[in-house]
PDB file of N, CA and C in Angstrom:
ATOM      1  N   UNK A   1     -43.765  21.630  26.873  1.00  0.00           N
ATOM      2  CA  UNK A   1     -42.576  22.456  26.772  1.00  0.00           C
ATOM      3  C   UNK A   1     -42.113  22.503  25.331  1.00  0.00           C
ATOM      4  N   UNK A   2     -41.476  24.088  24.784  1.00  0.00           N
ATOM      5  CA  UNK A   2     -40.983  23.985  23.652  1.00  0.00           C
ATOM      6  C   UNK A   2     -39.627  24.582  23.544  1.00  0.00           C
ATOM      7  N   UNK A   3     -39.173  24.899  23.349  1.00  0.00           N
ATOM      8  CA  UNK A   3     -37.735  25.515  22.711  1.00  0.00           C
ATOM      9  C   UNK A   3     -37.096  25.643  21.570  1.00  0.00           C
ATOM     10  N   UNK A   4     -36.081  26.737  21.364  1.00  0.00           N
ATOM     11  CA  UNK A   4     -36.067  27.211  20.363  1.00  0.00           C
ATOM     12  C   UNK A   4     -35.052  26.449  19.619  1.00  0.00           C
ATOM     13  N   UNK A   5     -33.716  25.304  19.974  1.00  0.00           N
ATOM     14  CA  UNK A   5     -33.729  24.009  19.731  1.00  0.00           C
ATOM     15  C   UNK A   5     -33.118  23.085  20.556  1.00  0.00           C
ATOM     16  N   UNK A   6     -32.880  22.082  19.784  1.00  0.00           N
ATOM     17  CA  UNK A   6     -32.443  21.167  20.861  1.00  0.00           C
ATOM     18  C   UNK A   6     -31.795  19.863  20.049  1.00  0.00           C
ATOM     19  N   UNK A   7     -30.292  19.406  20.741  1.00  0.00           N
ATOM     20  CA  UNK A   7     -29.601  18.574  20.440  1.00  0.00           C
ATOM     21  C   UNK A   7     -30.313  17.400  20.286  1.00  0.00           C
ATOM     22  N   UNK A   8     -30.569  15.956  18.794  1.00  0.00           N
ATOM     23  CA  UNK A   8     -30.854  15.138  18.859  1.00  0.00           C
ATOM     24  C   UNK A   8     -30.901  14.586  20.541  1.00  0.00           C
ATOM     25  N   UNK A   9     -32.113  13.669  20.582  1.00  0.00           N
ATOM     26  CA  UNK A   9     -31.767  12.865  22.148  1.00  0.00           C
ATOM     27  C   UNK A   9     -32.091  14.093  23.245  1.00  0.00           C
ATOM     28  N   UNK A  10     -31.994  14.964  22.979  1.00  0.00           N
ATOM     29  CA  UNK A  10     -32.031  16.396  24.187  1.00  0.00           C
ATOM     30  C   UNK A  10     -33.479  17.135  24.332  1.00  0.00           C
ATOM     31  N   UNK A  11     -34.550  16.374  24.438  1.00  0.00           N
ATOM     32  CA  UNK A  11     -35.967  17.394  23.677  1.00  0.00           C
ATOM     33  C   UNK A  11     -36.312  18.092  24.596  1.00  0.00           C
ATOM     34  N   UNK A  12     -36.641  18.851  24.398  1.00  0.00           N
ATOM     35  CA  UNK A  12     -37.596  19.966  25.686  1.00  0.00           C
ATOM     36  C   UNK A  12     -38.232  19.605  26.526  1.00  0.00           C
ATOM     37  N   UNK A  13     -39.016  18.739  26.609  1.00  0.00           N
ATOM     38  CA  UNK A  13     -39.966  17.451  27.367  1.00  0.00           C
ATOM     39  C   UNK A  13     -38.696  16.876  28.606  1.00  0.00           C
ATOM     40  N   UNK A  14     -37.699  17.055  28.360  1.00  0.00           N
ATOM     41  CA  UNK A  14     -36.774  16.547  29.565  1.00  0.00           C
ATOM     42  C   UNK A  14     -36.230  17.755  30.067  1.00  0.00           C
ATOM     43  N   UNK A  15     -36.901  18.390  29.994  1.00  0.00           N
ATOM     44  CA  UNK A  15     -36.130  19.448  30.622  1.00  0.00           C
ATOM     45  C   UNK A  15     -36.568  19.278  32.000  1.00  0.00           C
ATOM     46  N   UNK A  16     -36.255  18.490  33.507  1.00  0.00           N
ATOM     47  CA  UNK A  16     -36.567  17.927  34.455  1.00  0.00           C
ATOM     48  C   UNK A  16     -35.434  18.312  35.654  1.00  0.00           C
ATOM     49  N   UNK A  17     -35.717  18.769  36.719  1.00  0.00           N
ATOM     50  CA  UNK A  17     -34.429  18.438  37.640  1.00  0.00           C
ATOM     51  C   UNK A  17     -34.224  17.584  38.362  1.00  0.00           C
ATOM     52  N   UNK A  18     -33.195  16.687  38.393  1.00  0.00           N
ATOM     53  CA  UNK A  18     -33.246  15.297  38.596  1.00  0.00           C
ATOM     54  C   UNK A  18     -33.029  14.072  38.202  1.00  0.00           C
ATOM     55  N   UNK A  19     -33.556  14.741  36.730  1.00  0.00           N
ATOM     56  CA  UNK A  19     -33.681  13.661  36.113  1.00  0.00           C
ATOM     57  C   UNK A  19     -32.559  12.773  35.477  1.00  0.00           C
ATOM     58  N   UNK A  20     -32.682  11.801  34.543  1.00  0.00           N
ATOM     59  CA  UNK A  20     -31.730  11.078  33.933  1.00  0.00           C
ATOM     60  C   UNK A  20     -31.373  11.532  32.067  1.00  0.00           C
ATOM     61  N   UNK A  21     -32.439  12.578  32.338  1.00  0.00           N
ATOM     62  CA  UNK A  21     -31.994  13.000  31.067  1.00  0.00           C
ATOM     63  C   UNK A  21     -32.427  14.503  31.040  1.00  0.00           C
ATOM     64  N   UNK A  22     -32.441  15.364  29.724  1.00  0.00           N
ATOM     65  CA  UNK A  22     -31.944  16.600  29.604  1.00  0.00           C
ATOM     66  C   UNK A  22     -32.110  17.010  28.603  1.00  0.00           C
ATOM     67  N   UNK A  23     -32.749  18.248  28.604  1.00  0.00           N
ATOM     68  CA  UNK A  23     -32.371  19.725  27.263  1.00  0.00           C
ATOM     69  C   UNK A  23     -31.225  20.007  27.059  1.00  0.00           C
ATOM     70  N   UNK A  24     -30.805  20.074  25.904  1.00  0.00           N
ATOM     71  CA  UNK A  24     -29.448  20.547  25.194  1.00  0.00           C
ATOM     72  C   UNK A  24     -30.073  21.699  24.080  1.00  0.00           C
ATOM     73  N   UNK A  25     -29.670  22.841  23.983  1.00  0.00           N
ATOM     74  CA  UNK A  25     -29.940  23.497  23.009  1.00  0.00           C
ATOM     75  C   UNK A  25     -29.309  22.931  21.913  1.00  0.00           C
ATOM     76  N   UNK A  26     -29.242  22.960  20.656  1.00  0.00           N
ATOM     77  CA  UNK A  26     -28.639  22.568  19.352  1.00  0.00           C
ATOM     78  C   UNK A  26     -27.544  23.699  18.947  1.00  0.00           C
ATOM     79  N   UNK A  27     -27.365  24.859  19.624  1.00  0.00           N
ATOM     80  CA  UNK A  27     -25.990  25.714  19.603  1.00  0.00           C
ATOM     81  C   UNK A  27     -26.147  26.683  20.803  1.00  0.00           C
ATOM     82  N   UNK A  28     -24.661  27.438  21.260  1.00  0.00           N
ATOM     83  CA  UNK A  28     -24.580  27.649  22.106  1.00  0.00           C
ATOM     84  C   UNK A  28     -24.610  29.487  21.928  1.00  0.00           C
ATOM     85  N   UNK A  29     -25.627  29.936  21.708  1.00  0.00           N
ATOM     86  CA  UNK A  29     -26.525  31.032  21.308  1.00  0.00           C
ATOM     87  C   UNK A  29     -27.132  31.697  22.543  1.00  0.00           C
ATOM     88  N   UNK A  30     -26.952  32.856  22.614  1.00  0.00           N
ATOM     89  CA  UNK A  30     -27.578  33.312  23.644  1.00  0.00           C
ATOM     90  C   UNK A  30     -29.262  33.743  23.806  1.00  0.00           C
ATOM     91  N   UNK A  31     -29.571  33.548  22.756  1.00  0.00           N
ATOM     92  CA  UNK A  31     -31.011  33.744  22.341  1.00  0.00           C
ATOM     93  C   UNK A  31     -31.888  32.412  22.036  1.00  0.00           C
ATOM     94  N   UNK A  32     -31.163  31.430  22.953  1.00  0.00           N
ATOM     95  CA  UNK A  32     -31.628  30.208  23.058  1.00  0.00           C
ATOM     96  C   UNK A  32     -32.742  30.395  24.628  1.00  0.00           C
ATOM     97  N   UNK A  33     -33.982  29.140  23.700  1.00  0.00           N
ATOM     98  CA  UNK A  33     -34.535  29.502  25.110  1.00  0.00           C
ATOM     99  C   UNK A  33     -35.478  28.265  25.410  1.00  0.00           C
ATOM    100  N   UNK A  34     -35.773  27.967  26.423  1.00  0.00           N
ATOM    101  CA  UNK A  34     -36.914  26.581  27.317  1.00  0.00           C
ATOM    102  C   UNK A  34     -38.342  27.569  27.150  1.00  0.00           C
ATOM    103  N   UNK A  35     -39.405  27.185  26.851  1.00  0.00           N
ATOM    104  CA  UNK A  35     -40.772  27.727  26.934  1.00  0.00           C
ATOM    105  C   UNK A  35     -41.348  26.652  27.665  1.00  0.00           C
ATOM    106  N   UNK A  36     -41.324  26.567  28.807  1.00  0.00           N
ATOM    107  CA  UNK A  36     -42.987  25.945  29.665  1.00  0.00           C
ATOM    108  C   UNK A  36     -44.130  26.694  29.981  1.00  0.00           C
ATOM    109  N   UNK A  37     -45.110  26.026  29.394  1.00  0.00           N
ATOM    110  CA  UNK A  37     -46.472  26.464  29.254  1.00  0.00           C
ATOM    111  C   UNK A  37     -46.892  25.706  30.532  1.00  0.00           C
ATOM    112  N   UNK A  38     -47.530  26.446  32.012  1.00  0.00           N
ATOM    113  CA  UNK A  38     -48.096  26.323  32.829  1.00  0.00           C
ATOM    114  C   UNK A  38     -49.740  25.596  32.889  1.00  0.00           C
ATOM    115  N   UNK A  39     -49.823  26.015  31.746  1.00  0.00           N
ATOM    116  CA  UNK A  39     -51.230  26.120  31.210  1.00  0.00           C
ATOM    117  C   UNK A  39     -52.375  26.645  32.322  1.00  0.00           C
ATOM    118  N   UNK A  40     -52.053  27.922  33.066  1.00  0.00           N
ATOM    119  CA  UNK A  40     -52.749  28.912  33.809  1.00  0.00           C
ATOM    120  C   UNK A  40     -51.975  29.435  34.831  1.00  0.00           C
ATOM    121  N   UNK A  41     -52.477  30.433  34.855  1.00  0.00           N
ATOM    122  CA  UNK A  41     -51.468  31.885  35.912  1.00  0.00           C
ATOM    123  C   UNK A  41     -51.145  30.872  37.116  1.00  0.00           C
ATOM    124  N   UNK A  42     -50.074  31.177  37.606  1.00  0.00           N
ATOM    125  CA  UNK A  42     -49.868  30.803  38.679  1.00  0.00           C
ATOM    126  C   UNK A  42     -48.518  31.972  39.338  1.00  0.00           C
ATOM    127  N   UNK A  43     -48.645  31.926  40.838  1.00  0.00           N
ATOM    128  CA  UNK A  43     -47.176  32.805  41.615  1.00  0.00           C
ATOM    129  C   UNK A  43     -46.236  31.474  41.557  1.00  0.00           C
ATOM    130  N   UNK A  44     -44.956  31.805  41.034  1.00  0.00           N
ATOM    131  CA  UNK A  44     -43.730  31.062  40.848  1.00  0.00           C
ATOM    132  C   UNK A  44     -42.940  31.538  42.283  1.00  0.00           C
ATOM    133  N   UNK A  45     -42.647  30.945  43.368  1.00  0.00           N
ATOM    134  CA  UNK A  45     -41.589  31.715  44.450  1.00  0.00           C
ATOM    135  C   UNK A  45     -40.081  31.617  44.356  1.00  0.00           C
ATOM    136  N   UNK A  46     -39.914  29.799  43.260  1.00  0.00           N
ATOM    137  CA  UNK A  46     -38.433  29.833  42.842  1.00  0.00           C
ATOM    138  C   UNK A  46     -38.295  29.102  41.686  1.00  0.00           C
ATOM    139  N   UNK A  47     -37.316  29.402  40.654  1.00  0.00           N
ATOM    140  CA  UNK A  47     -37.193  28.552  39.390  1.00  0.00           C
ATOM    141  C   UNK A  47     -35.956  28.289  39.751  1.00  0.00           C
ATOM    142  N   UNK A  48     -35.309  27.004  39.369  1.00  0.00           N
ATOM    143  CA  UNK A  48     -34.141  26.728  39.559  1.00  0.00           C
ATOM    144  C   UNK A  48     -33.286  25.962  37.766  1.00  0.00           C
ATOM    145  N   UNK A  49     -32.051  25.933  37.805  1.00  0.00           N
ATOM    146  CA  UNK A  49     -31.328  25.445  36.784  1.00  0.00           C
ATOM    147  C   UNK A  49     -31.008  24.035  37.391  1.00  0.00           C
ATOM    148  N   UNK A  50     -30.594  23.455  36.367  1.00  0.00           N
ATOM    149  CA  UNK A  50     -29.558  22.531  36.764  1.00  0.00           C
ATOM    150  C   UNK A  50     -28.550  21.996  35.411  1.00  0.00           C
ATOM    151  N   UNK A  51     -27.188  21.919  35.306  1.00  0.00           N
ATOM    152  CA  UNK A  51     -26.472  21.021  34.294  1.00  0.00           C
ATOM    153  C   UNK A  51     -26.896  19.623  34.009  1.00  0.00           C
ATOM    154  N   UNK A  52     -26.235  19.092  32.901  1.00  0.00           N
ATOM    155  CA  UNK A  52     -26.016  17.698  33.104  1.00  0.00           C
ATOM    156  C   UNK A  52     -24.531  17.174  33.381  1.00  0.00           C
ATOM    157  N   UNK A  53     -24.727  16.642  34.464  1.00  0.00           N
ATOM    158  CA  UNK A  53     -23.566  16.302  35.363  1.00  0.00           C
ATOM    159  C   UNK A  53     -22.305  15.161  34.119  1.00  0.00           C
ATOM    160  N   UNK A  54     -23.137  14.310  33.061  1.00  0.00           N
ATOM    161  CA  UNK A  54     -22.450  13.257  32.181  1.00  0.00           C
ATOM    162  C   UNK A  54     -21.843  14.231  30.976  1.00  0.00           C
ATOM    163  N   UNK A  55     -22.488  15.506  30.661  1.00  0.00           N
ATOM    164  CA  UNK A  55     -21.826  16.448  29.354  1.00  0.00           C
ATOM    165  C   UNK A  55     -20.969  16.909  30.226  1.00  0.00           C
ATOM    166  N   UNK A  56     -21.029  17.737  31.421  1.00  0.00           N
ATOM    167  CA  UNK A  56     -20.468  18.614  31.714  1.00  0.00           C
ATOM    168  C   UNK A  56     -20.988  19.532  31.181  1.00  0.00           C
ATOM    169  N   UNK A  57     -22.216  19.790  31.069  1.00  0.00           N
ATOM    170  CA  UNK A  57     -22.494  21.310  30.337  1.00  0.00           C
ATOM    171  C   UNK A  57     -23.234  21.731  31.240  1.00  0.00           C
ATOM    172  N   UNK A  58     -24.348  22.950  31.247  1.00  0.00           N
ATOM    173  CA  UNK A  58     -25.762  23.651  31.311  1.00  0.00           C
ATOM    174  C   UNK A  58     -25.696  25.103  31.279  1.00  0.00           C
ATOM    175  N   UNK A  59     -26.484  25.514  31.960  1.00  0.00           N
ATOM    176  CA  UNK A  59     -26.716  27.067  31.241  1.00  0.00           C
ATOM    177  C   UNK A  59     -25.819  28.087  32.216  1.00  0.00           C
ATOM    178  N   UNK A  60     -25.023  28.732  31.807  1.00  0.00           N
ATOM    179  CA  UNK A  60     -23.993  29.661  32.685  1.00  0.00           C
ATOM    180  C   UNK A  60     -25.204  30.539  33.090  1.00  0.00           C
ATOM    181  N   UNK A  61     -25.883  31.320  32.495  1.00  0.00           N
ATOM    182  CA  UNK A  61     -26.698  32.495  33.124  1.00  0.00           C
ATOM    183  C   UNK A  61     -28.937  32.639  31.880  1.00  0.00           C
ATOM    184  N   UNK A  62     -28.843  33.030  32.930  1.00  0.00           N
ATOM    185  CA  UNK A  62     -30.814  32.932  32.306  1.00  0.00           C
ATOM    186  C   UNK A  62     -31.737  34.221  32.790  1.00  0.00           C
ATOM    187  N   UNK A  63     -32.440  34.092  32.099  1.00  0.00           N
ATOM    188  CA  UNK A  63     -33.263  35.200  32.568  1.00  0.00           C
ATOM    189  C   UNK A  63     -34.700  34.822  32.145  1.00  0.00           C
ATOM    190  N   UNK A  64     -35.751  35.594  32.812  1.00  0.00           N
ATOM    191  CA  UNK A  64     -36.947  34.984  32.867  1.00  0.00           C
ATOM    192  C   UNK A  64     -38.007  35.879  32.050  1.00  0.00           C
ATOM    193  N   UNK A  65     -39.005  35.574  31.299  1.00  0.00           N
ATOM    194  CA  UNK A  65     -40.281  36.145  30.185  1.00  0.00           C
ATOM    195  C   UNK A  65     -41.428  35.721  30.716  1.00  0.00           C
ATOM    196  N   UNK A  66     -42.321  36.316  30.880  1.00  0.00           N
ATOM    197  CA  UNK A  66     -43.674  35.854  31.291  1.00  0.00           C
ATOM    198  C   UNK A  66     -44.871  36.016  30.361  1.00  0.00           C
ATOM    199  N   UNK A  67     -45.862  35.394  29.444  1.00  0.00           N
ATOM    200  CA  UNK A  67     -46.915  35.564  28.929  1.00  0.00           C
ATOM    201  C   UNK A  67     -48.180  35.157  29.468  1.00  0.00           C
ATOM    202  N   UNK A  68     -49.104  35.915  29.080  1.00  0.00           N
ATOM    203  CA  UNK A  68     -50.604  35.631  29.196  1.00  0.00           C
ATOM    204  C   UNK A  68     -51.265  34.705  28.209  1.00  0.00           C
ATOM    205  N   UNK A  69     -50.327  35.486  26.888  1.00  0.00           N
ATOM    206  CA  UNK A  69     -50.942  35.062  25.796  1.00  0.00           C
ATOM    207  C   UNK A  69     -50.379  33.826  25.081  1.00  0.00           C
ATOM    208  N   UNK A  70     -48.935  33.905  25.470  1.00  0.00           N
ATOM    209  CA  UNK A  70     -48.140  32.852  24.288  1.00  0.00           C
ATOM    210  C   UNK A  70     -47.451  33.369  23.397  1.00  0.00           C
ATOM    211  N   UNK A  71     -47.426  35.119  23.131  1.00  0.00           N
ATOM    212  CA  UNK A  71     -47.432  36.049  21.968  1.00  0.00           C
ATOM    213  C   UNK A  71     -46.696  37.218  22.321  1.00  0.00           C
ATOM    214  N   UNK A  72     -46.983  37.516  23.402  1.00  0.00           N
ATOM    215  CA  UNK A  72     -46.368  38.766  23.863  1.00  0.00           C
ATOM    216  C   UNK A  72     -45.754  38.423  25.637  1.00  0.00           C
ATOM    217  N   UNK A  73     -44.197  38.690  25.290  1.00  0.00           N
ATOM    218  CA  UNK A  73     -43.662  38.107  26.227  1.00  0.00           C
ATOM    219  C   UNK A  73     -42.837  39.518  27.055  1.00  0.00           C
ATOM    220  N   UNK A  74     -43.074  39.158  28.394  1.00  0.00           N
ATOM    221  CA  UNK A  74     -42.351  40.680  29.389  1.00  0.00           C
ATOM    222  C   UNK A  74     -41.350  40.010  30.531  1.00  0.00           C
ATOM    223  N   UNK A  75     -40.449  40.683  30.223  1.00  0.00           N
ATOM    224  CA  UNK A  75     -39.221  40.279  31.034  1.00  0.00           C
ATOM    225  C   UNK A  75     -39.376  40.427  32.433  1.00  0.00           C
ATOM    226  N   UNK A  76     -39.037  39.115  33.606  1.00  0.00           N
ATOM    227  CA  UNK A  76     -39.244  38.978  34.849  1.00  0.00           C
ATOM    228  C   UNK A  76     -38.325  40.405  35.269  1.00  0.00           C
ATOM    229  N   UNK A  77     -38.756  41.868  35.893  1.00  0.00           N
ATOM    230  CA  UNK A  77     -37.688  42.963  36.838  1.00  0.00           C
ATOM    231  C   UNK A  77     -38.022  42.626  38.356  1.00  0.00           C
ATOM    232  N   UNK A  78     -37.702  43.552  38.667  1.00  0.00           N
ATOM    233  CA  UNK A  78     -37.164  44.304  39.740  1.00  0.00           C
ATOM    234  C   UNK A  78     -36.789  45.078  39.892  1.00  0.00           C
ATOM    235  N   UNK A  79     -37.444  46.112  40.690  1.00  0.00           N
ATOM    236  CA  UNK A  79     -36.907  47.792  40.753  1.00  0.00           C
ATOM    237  C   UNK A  79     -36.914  48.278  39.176  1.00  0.00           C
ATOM    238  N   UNK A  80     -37.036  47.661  38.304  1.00  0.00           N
ATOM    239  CA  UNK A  80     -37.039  47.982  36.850  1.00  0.00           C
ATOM    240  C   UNK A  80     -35.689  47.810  36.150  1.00  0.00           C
ATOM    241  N   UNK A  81     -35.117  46.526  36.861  1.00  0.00           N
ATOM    242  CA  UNK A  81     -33.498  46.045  36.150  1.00  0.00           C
ATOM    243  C   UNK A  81     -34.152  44.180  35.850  1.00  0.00           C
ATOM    244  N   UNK A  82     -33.783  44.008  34.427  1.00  0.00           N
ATOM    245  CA  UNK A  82     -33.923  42.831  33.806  1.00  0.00           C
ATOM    246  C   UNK A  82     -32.836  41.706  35.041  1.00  0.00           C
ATOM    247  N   UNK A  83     -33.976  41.053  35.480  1.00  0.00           N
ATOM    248  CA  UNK A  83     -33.263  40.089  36.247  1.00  0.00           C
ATOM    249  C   UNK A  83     -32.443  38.761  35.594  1.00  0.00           C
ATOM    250  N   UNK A  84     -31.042  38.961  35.937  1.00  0.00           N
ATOM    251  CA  UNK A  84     -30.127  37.800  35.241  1.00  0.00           C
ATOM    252  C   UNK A  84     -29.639  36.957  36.230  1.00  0.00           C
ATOM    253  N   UNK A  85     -29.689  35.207  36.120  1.00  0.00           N
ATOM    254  CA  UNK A  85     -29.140  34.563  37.387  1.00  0.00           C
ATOM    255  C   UNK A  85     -28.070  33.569  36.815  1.00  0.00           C
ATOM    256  N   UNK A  86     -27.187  33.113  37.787  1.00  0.00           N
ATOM    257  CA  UNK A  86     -26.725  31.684  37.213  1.00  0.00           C
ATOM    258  C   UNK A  86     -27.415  30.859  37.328  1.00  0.00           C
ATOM    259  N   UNK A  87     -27.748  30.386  38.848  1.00  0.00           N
ATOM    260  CA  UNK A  87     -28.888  29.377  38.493  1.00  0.00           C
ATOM    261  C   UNK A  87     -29.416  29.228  39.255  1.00  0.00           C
ATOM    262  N   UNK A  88     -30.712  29.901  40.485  1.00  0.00           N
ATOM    263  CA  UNK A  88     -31.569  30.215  41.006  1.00  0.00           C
ATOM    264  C   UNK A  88     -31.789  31.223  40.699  1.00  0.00           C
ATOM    265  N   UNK A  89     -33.372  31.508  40.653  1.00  0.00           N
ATOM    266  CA  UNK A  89     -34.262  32.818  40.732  1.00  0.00           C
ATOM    267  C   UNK A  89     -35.319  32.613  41.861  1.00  0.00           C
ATOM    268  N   UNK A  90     -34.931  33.727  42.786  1.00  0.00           N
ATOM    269  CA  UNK A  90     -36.050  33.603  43.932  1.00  0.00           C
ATOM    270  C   UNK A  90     -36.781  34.923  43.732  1.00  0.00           C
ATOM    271  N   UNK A  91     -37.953  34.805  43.081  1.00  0.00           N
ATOM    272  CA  UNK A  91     -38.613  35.842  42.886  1.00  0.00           C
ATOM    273  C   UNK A  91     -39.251  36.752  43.941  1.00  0.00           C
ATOM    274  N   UNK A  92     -38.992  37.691  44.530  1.00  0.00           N
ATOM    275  CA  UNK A  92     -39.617  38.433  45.131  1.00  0.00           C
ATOM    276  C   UNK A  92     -39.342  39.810  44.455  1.00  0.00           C
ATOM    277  N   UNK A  93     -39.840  41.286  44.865  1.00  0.00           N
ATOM    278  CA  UNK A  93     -39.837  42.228  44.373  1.00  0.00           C
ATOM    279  C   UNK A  93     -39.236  42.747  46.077  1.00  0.00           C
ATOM    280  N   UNK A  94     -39.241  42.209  47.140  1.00  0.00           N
ATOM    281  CA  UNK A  94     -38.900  43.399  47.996  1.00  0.00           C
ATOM    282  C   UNK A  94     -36.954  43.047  48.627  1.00  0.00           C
TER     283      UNK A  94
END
């Protein structure tokens, strides 16, 4: 996992649900973002968020990019509207 940054103590590598620790972006930017590399195609049926319950923080709203390459990235639609969530995405198209 990479991202575009992240609060000392906060690395991308924790970005976990569950867990005891956590991604923090390093500002509160809307063009902040989590990159997990699957490392091969796979069907996703749900991505989920979660805060950290000890900041009181996490992500108010997200939206999803998909690559082949690593390089060229296409926004998760529907019906052809950029899908935005608070914090589940249950991907289907119908």
């Amino acid at each position: 996992m990479t991202a575009s940054s992240w609060k000392p103590g906060d690395y991308p590598h924790a970005a976990r649900l569950h867990a005891n620790v956590s991604w923090c972006a390093a500002r509160n930017e809307q063009d902040e973002y989590l990159e997990v590399d699957l490392g091969k195609e796979f069907t996703l049926a749900r991505i989920a968020m979660q805060g950290d319950p000890d900041e009181y923080s996490g992500v108010s709203r997200f939206a999803i990019a998909f690559s082949r390459n690593g390089g060229e990235w296409t926004d998760y639609k529907i019906n052809g509207a950029r899908m935005v969530s608070a914090s589940t995405f249950i991907l289907t198209d119908e």
